[in-house]
PDB file of N, CA and C in Angstrom:
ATOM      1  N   UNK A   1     -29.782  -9.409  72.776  1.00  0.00           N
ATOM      2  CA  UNK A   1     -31.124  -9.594  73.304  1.00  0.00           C
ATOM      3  C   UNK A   1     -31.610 -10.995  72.920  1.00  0.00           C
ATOM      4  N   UNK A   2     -32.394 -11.485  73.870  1.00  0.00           N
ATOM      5  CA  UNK A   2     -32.399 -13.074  73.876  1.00  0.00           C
ATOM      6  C   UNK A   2     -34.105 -12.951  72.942  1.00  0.00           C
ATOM      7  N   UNK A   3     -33.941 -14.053  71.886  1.00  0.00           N
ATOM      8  CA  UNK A   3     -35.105 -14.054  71.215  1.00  0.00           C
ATOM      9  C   UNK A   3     -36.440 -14.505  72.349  1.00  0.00           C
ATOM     10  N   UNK A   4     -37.882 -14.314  71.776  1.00  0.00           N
ATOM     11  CA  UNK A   4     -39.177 -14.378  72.407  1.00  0.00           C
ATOM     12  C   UNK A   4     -39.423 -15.833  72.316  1.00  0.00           C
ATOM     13  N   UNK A   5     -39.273 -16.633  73.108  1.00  0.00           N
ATOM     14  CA  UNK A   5     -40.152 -17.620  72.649  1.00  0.00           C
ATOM     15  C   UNK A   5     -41.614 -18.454  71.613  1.00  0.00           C
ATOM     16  N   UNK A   6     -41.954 -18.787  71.273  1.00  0.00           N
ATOM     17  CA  UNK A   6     -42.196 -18.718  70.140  1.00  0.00           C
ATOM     18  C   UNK A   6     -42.631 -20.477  69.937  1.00  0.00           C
ATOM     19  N   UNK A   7     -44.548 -21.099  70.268  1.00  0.00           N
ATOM     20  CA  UNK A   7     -44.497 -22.370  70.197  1.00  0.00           C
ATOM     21  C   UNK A   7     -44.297 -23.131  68.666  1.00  0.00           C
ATOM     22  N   UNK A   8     -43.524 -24.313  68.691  1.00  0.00           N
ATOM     23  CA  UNK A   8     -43.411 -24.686  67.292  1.00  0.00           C
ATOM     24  C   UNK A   8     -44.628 -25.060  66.426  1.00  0.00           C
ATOM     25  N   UNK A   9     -45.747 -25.362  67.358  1.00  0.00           N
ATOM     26  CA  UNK A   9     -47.267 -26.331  66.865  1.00  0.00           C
ATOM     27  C   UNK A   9     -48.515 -25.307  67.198  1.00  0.00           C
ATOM     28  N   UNK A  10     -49.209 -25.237  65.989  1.00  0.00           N
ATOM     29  CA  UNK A  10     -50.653 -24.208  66.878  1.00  0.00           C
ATOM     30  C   UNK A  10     -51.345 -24.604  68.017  1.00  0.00           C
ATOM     31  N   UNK A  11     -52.319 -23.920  68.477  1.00  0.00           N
ATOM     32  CA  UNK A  11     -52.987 -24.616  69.846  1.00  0.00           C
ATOM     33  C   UNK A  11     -54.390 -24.472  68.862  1.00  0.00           C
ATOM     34  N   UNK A  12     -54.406 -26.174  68.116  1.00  0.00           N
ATOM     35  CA  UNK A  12     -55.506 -26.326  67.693  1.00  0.00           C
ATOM     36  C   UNK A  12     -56.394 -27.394  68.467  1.00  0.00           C
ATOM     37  N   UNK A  13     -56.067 -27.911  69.766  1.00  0.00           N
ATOM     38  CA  UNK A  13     -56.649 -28.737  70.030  1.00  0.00           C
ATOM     39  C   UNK A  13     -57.474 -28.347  71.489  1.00  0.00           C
ATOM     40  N   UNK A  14     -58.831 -28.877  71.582  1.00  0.00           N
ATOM     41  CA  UNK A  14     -59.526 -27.875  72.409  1.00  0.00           C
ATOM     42  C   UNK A  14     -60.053 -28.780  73.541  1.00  0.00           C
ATOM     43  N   UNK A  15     -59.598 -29.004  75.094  1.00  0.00           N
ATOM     44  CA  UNK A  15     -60.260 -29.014  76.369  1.00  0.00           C
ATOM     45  C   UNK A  15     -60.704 -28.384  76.795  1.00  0.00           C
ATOM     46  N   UNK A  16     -61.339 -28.933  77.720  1.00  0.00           N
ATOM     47  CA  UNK A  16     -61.946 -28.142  79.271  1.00  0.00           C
ATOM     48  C   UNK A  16     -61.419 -28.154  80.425  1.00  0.00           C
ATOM     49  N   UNK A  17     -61.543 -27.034  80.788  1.00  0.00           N
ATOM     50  CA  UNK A  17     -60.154 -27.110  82.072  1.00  0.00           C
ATOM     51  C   UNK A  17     -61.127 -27.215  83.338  1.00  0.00           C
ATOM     52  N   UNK A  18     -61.096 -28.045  83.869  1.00  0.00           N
ATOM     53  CA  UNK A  18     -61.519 -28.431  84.945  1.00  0.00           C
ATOM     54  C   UNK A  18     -61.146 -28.243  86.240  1.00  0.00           C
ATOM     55  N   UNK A  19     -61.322 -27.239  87.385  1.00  0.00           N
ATOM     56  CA  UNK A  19     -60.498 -27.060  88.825  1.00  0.00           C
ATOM     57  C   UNK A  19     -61.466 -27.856  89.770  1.00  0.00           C
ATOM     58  N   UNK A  20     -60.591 -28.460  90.387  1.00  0.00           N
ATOM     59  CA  UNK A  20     -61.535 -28.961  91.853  1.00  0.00           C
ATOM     60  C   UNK A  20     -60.976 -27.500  92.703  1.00  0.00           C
ATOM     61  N   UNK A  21     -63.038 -28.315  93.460  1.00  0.00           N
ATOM     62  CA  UNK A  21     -63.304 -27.123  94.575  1.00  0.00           C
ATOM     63  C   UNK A  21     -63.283 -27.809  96.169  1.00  0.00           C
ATOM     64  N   UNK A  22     -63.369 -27.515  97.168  1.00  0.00           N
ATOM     65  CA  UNK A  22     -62.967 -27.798  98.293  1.00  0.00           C
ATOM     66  C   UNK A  22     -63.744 -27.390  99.343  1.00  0.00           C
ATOM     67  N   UNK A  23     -64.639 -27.921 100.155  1.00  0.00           N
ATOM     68  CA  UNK A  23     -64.980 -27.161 101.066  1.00  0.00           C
ATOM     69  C   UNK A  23     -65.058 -27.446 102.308  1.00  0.00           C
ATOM     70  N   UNK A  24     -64.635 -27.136 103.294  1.00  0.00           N
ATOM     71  CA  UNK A  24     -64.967 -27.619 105.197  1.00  0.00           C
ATOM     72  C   UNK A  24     -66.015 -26.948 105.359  1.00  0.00           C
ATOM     73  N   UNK A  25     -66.351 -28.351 106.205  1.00  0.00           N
ATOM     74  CA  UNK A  25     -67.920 -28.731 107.036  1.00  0.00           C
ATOM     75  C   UNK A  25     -67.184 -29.593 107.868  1.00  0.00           C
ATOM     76  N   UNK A  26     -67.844 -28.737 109.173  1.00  0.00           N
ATOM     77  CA  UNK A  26     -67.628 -28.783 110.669  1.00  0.00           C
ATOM     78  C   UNK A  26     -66.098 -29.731 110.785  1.00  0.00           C
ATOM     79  N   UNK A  27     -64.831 -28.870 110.383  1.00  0.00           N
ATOM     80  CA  UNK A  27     -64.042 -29.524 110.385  1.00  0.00           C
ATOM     81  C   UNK A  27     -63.083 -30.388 109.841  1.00  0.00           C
ATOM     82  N   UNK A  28     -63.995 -30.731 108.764  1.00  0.00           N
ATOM     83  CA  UNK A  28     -62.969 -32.003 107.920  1.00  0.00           C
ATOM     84  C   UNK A  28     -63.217 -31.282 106.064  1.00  0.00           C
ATOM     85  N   UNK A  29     -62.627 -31.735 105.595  1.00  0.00           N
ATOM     86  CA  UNK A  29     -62.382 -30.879 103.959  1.00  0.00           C
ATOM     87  C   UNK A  29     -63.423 -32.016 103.064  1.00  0.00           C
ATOM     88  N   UNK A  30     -64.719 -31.347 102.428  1.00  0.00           N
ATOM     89  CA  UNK A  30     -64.918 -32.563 101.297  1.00  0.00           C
ATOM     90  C   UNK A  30     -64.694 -31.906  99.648  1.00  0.00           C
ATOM     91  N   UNK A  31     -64.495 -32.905  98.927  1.00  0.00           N
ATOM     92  CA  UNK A  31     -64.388 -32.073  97.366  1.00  0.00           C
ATOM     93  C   UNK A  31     -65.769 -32.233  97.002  1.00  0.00           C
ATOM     94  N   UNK A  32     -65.831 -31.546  95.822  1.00  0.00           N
ATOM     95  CA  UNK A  32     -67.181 -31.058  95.272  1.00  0.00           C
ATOM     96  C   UNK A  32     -66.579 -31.123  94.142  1.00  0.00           C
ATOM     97  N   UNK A  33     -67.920 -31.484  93.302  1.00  0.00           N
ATOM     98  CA  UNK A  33     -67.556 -31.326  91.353  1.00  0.00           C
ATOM     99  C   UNK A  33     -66.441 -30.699  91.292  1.00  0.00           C
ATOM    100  N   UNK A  34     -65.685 -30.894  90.139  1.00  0.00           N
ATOM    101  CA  UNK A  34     -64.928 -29.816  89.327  1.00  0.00           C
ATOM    102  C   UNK A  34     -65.812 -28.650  89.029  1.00  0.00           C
ATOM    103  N   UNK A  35     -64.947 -27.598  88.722  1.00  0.00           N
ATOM    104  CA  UNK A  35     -65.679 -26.395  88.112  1.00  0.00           C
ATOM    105  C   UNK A  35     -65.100 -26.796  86.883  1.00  0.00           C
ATOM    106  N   UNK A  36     -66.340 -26.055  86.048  1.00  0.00           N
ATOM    107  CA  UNK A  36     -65.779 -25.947  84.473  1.00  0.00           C
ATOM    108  C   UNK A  36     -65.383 -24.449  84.250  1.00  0.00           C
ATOM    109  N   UNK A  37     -64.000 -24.452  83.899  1.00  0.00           N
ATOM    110  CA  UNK A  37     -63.402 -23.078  83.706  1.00  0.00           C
ATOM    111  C   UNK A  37     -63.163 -22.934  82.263  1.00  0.00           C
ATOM    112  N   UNK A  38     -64.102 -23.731  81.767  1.00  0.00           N
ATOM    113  CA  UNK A  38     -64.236 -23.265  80.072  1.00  0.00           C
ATOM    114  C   UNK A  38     -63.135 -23.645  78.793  1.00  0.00           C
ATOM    115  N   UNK A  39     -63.277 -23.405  77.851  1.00  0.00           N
ATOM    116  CA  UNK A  39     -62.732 -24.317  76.719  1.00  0.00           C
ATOM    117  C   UNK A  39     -60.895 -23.398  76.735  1.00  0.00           C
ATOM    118  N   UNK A  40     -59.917 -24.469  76.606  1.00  0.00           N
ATOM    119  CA  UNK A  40     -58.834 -23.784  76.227  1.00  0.00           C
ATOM    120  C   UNK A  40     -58.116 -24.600  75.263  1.00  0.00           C
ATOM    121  N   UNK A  41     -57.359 -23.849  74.387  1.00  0.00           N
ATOM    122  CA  UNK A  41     -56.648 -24.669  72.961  1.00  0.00           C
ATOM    123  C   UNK A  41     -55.254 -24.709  73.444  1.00  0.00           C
ATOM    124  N   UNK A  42     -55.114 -25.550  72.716  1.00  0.00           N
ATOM    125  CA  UNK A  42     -53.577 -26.092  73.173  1.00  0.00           C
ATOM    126  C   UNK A  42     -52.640 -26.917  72.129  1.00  0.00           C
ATOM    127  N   UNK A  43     -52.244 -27.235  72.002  1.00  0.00           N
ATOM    128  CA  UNK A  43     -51.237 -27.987  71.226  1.00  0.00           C
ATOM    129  C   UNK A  43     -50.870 -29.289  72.065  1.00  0.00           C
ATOM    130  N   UNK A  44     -50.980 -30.400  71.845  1.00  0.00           N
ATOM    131  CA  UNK A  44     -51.117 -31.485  72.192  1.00  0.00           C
ATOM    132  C   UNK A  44     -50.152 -32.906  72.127  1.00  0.00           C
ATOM    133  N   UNK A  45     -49.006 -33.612  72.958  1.00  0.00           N
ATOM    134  CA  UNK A  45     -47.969 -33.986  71.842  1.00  0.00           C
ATOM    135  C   UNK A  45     -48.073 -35.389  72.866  1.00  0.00           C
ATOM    136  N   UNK A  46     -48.165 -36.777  72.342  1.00  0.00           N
ATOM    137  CA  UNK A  46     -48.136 -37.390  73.008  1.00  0.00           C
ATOM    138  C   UNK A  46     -46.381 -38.175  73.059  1.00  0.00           C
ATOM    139  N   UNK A  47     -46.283 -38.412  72.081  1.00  0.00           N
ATOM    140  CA  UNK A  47     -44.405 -39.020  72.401  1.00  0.00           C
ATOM    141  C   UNK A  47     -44.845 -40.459  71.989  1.00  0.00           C
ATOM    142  N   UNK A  48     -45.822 -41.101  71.966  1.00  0.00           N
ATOM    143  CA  UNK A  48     -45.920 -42.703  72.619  1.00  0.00           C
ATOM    144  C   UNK A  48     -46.495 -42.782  74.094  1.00  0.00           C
ATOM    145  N   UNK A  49     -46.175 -42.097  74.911  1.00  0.00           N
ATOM    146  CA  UNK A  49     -46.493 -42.270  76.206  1.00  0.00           C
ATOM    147  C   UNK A  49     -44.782 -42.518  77.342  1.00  0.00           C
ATOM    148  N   UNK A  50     -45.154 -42.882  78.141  1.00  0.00           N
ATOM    149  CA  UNK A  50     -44.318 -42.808  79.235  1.00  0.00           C
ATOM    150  C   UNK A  50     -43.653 -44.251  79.295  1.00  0.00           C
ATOM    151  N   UNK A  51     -42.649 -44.520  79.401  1.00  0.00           N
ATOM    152  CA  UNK A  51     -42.423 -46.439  80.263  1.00  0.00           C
ATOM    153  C   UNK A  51     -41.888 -45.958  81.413  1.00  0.00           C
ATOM    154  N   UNK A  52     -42.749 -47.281  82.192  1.00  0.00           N
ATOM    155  CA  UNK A  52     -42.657 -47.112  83.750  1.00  0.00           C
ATOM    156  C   UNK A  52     -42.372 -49.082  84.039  1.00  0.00           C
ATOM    157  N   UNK A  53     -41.421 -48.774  84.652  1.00  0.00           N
ATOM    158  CA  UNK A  53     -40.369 -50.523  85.239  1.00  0.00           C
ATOM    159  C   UNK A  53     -41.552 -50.444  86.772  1.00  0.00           C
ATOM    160  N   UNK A  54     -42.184 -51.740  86.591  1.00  0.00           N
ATOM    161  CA  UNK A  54     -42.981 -52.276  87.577  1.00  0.00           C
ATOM    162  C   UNK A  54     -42.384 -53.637  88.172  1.00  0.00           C
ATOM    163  N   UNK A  55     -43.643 -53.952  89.062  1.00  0.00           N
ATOM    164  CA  UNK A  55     -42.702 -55.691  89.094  1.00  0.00           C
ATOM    165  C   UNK A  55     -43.070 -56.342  88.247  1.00  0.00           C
ATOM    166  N   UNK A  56     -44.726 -56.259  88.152  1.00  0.00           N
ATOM    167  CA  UNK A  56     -45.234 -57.228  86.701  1.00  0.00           C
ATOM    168  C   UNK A  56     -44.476 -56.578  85.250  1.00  0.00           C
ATOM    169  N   UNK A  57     -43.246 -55.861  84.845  1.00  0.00           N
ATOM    170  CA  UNK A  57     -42.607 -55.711  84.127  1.00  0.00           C
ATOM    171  C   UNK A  57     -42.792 -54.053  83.726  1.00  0.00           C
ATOM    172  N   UNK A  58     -42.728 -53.603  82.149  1.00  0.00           N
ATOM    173  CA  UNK A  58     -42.755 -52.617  81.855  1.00  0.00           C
ATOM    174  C   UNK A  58     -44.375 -52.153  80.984  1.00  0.00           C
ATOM    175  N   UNK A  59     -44.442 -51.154  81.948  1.00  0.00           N
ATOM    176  CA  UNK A  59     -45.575 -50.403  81.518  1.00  0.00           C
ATOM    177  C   UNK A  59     -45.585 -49.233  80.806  1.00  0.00           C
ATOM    178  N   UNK A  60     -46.746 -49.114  79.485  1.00  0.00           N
ATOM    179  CA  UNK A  60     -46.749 -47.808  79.081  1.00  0.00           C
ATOM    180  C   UNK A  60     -47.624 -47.184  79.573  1.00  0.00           C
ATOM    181  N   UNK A  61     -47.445 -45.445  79.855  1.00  0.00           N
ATOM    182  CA  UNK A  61     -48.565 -44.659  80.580  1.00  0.00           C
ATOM    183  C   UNK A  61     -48.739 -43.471  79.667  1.00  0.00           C
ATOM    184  N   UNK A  62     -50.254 -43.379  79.339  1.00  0.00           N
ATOM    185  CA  UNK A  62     -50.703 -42.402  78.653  1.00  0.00           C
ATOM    186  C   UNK A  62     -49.985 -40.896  79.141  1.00  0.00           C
ATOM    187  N   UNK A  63     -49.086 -40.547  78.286  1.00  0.00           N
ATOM    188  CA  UNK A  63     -48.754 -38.877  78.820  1.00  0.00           C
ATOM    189  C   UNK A  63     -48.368 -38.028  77.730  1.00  0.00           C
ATOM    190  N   UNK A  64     -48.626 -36.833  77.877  1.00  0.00           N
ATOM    191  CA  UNK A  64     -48.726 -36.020  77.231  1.00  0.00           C
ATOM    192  C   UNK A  64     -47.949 -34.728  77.507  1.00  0.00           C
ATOM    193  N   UNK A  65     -47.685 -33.948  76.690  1.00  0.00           N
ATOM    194  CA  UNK A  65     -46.822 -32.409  76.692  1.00  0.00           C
ATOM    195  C   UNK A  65     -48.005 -31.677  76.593  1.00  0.00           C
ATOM    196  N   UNK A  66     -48.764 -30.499  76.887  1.00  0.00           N
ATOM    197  CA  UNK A  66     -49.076 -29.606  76.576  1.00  0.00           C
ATOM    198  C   UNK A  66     -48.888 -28.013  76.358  1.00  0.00           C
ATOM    199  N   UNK A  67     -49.001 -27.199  75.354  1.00  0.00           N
ATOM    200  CA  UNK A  67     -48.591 -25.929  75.472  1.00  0.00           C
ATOM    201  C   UNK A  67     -49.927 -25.305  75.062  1.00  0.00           C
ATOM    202  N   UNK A  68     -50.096 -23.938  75.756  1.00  0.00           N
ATOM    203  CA  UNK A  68     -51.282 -23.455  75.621  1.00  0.00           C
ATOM    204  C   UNK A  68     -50.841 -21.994  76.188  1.00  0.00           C
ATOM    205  N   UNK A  69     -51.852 -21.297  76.019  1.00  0.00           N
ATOM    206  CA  UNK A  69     -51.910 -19.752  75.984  1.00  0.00           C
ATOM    207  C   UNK A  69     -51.584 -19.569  77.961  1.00  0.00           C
ATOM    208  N   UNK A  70     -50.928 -18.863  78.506  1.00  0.00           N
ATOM    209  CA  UNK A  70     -50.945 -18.719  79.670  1.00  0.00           C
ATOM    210  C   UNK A  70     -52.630 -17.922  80.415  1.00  0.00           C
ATOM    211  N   UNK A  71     -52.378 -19.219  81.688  1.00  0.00           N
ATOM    212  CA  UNK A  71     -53.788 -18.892  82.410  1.00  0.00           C
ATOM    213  C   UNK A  71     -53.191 -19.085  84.011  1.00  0.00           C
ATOM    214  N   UNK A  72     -53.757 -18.039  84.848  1.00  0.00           N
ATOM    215  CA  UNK A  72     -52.820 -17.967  86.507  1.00  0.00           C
ATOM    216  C   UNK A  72     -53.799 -19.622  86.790  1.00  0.00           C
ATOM    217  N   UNK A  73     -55.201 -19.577  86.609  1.00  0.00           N
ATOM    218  CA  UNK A  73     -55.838 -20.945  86.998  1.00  0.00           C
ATOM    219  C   UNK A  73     -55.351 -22.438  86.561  1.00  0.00           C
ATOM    220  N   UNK A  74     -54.485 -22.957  85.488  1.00  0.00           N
ATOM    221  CA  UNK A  74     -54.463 -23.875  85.514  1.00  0.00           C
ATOM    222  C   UNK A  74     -53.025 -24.356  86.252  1.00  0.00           C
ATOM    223  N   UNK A  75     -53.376 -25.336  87.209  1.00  0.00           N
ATOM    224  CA  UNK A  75     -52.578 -25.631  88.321  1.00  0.00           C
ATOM    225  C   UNK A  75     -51.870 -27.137  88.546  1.00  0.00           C
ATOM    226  N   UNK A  76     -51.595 -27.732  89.058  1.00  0.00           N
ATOM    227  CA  UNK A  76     -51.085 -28.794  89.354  1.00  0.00           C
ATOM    228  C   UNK A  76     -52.272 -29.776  89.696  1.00  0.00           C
ATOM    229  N   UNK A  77     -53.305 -29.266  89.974  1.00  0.00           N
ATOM    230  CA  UNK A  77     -54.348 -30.518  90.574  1.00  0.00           C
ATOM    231  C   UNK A  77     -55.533 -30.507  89.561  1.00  0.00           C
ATOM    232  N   UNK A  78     -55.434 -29.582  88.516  1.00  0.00           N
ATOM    233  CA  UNK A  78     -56.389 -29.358  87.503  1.00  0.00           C
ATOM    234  C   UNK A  78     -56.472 -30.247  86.555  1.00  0.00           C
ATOM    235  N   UNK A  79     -57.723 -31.021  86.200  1.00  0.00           N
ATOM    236  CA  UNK A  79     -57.983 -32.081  84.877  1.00  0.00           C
ATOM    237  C   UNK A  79     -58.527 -31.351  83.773  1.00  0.00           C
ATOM    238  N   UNK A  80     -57.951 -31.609  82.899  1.00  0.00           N
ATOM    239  CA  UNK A  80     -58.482 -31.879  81.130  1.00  0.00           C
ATOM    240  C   UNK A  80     -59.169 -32.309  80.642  1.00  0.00           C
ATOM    241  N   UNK A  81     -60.214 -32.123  80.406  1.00  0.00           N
ATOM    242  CA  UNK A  81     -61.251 -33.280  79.715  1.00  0.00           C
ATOM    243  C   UNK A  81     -61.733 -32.754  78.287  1.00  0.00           C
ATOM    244  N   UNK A  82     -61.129 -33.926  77.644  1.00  0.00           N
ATOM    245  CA  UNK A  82     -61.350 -33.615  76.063  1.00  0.00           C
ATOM    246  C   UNK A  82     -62.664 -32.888  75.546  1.00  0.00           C
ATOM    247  N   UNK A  83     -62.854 -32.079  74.354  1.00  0.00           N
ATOM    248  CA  UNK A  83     -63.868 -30.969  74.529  1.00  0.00           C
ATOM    249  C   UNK A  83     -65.033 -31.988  73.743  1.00  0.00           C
ATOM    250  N   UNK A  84     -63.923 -33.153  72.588  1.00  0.00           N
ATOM    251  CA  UNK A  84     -64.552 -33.943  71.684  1.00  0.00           C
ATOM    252  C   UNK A  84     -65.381 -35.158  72.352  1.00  0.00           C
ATOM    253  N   UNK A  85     -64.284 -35.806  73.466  1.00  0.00           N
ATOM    254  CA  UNK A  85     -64.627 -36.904  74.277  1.00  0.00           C
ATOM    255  C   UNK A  85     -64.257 -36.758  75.166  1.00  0.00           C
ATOM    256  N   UNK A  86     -65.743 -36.490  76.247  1.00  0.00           N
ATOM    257  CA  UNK A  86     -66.023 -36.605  77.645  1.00  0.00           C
ATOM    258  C   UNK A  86     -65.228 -37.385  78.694  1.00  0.00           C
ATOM    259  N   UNK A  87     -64.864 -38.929  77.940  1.00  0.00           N
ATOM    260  CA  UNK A  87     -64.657 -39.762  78.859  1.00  0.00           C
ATOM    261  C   UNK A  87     -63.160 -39.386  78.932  1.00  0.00           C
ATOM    262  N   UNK A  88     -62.521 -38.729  77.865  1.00  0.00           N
ATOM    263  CA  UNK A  88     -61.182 -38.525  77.981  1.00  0.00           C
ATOM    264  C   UNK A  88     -60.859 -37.428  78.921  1.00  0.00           C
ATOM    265  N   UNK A  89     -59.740 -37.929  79.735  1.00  0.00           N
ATOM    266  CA  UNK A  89     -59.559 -37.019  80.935  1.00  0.00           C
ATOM    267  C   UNK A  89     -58.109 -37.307  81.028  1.00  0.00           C
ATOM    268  N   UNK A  90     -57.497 -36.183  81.399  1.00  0.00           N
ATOM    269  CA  UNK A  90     -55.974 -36.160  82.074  1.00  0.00           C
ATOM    270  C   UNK A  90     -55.618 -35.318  83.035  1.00  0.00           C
ATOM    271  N   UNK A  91     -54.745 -35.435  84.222  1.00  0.00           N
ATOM    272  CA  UNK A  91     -54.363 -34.956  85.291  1.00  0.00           C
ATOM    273  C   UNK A  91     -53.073 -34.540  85.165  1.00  0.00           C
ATOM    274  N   UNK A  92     -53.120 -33.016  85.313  1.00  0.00           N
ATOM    275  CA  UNK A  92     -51.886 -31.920  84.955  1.00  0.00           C
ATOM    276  C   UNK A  92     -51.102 -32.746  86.085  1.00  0.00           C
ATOM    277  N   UNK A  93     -49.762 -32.679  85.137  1.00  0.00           N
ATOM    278  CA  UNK A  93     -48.501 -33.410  86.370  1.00  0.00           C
ATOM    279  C   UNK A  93     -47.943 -32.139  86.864  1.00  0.00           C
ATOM    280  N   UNK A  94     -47.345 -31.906  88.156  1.00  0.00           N
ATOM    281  CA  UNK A  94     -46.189 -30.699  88.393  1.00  0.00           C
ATOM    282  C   UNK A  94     -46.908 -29.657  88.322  1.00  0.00           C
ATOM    283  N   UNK A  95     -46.076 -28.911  88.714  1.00  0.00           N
ATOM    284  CA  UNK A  95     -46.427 -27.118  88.241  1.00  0.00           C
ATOM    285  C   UNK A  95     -46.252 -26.959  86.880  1.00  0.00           C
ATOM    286  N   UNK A  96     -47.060 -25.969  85.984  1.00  0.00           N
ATOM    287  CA  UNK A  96     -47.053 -25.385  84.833  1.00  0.00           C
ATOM    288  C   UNK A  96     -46.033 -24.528  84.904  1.00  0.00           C
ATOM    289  N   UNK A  97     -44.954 -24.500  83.602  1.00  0.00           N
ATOM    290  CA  UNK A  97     -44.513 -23.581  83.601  1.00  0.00           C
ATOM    291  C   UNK A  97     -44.547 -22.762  82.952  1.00  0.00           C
ATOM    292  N   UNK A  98     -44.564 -21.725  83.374  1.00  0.00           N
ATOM    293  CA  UNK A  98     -44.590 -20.244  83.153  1.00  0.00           C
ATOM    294  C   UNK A  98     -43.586 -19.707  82.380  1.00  0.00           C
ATOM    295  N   UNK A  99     -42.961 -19.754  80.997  1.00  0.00           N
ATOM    296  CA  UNK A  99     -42.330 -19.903  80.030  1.00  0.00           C
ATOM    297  C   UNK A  99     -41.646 -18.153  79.984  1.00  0.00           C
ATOM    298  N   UNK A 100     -40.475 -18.695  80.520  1.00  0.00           N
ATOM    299  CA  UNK A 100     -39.918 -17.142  80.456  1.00  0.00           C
ATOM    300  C   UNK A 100     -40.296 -15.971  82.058  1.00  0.00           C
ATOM    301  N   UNK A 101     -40.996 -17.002  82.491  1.00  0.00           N
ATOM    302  CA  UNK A 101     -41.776 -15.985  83.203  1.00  0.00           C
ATOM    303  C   UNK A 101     -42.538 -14.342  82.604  1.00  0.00           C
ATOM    304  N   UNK A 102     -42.976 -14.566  81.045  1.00  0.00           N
ATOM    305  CA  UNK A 102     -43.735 -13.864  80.481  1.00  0.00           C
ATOM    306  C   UNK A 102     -44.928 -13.331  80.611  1.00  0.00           C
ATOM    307  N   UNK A 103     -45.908 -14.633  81.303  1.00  0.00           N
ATOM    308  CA  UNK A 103     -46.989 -14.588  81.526  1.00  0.00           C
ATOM    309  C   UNK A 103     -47.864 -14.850  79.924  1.00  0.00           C
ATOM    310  N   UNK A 104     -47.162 -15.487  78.894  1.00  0.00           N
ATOM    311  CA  UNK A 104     -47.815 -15.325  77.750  1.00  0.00           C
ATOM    312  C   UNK A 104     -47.897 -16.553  77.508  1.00  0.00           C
ATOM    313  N   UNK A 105     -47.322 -17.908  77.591  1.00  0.00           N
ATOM    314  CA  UNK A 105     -47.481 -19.176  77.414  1.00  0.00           C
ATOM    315  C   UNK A 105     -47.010 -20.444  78.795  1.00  0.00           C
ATOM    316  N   UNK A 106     -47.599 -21.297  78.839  1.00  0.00           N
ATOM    317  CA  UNK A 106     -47.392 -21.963  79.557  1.00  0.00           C
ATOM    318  C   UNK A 106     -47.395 -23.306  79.046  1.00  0.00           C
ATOM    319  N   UNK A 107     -46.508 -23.892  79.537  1.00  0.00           N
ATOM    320  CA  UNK A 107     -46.478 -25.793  78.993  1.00  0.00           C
ATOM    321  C   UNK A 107     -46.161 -26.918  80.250  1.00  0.00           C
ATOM    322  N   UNK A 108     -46.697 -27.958  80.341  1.00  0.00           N
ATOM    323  CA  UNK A 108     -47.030 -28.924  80.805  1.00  0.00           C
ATOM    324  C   UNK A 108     -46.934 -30.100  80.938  1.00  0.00           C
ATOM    325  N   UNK A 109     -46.853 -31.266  81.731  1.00  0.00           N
ATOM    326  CA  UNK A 109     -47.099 -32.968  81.415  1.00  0.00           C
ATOM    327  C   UNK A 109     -48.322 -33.146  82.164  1.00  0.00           C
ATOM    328  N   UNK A 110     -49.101 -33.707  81.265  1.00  0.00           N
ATOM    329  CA  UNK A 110     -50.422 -34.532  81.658  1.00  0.00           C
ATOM    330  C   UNK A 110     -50.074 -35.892  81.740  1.00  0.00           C
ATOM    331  N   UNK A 111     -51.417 -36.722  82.554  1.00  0.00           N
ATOM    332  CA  UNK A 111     -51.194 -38.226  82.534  1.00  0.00           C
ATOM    333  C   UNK A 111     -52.796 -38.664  82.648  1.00  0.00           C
ATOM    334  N   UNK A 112     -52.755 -39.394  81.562  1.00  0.00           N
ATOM    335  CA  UNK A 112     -54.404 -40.241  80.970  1.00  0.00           C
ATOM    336  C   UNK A 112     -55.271 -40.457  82.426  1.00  0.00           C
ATOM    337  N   UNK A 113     -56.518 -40.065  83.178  1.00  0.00           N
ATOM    338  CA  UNK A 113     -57.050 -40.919  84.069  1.00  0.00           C
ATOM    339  C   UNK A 113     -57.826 -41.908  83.703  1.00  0.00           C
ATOM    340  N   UNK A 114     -57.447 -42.973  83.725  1.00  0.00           N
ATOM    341  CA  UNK A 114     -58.308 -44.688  83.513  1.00  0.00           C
ATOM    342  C   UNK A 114     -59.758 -44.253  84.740  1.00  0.00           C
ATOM    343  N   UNK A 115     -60.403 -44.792  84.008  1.00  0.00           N
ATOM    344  CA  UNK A 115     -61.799 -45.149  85.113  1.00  0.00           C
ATOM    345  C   UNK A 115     -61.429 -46.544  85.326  1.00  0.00           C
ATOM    346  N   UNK A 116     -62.161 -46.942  86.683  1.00  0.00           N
ATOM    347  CA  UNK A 116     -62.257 -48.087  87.461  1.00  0.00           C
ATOM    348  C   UNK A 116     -62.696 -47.881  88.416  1.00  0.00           C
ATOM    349  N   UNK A 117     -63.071 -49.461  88.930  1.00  0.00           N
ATOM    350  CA  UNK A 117     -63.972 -49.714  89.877  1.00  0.00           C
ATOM    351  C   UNK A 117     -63.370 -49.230  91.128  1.00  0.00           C
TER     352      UNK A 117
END
């Protein structure tokens, strides 16, 4: 019998899970706020970040691992926003996976959103 999975790090670190909403009018789709779908803990691992080969050379990109308690809502288009700091925000990469297909944990890659003009 194959052991339970089992995360190595607590989920002491606490966002807000954020879903965009969507709505058509007469035809065409506009977004609307995020919803706030409330505080979730997680375990948090950054690595350094990502390198990405550009032309202006090599770039680092804010990214992250996350593991957290399994939720059917958090999705591929869903942001993070730090529970401590507001301005901190990240955009779930990929599908979550569904660890075992248990339904008991799920883990992740996020990527930092920069504000700009």
């Amino acid at each position: 019998m194959a052991k339970a999975y089992k995360p190595n790090t607590p989920f002491n670190v606490p966002f807000r899970l954020l879903i965009p909403e969507y709505r058509t009018v007469k035809g065409s789709t506009k977004k609307l706020p995020d919803k706030d779908a409330g505080l979730i803990w997680c375990s948090f691992k950054t690595f350094g970040g990502t390198e990405i080969k550009t032309d202006a050379g090599i770039v680092i990109e804010d990214t992250a691992t996350v593991e957290t308690w399994y939720r059917p809502d958090i999705k591929a288009n869903c942001t993070l926003q730090s529970a401590e700091d507001a301005s901190t925000r990240y955009e779930v990469l990929g599908t979550p996976e569904n660890i075992n297909m248990r339904n008991q944990f799920l883990k992740f890659k996020v990527r930092r959103i920069r504000g700009g003009a």
